[in-house]
Protein backbone atom coordinates (compact mmCIF):
# COMPACT_ATOMS: atom_id res chain seq x y z
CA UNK A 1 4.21 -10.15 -11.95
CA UNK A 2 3.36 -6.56 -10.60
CA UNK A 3 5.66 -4.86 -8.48
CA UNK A 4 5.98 -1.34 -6.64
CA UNK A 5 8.81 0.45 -6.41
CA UNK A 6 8.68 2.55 -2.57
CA UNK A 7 9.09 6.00 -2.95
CA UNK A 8 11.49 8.05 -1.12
CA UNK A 9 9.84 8.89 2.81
CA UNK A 10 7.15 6.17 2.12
CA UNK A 11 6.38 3.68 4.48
CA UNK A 12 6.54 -0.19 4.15
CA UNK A 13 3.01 -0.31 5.56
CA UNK A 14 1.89 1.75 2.64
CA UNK A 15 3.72 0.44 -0.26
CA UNK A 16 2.61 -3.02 1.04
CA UNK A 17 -0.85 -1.60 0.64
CA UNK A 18 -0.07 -0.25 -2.97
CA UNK A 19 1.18 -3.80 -3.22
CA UNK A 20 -1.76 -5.60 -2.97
CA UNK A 21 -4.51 -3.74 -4.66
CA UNK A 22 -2.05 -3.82 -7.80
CA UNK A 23 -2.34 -7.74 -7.13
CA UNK A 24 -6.14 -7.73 -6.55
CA UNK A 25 -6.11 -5.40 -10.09
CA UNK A 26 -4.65 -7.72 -11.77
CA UNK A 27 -6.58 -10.92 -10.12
CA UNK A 28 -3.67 -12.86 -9.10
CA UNK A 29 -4.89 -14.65 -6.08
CA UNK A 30 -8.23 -15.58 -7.92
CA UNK A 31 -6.17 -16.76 -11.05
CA UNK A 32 -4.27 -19.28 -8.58
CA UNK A 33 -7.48 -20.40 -6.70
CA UNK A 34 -9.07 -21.08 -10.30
CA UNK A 35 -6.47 -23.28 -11.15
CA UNK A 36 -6.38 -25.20 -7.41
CA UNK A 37 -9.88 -26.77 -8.61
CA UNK A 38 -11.10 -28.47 -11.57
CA UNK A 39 -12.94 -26.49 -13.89
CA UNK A 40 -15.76 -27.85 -16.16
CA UNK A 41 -15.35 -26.65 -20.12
CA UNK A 42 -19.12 -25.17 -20.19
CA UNK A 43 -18.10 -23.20 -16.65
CA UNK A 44 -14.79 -21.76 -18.68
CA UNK A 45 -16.77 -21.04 -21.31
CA UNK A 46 -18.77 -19.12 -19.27
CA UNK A 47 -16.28 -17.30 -17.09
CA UNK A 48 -14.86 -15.90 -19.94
CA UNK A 49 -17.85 -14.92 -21.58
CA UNK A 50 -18.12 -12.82 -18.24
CA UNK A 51 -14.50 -11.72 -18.64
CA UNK A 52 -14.60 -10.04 -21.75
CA UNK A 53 -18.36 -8.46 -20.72
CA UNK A 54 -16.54 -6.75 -17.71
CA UNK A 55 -13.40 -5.66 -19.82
CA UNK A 56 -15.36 -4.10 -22.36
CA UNK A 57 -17.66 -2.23 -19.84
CA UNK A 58 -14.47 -1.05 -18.23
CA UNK A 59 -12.80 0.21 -21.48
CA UNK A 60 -15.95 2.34 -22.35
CA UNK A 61 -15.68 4.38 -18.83
């Protein structure tokens, strides 16, 4: 679970906003909508095919 520790002076209003693009970073909320609905085994397969395409574009930058 990310968290955020506020800094000395800093505002709630910011460290909330800190907050959530850590969350959206690490893809919480779509992680919990995936597992709301049923998933089909050839659309997992998929997904993470698409996963690790993303990761390793993001790892060469």
């Amino acid at each position: 679970m990310p968290g955020v520790k506020v800094h000395e002076g800093e505002s709630i209003e910011s460290a909330l906003r800190r907050f959530r693009s850590v969350c959206r970073d690490a893809r919480i909320q779509e992680d919990y909508k995936r597992s709301q609905v049923y998933e089909k085994p050839s659309d997992k397969r998929r997904r993470k095919i698409k996963e690790r395409v993303r990761k390793s574009r993001k790892k060469k930058f």
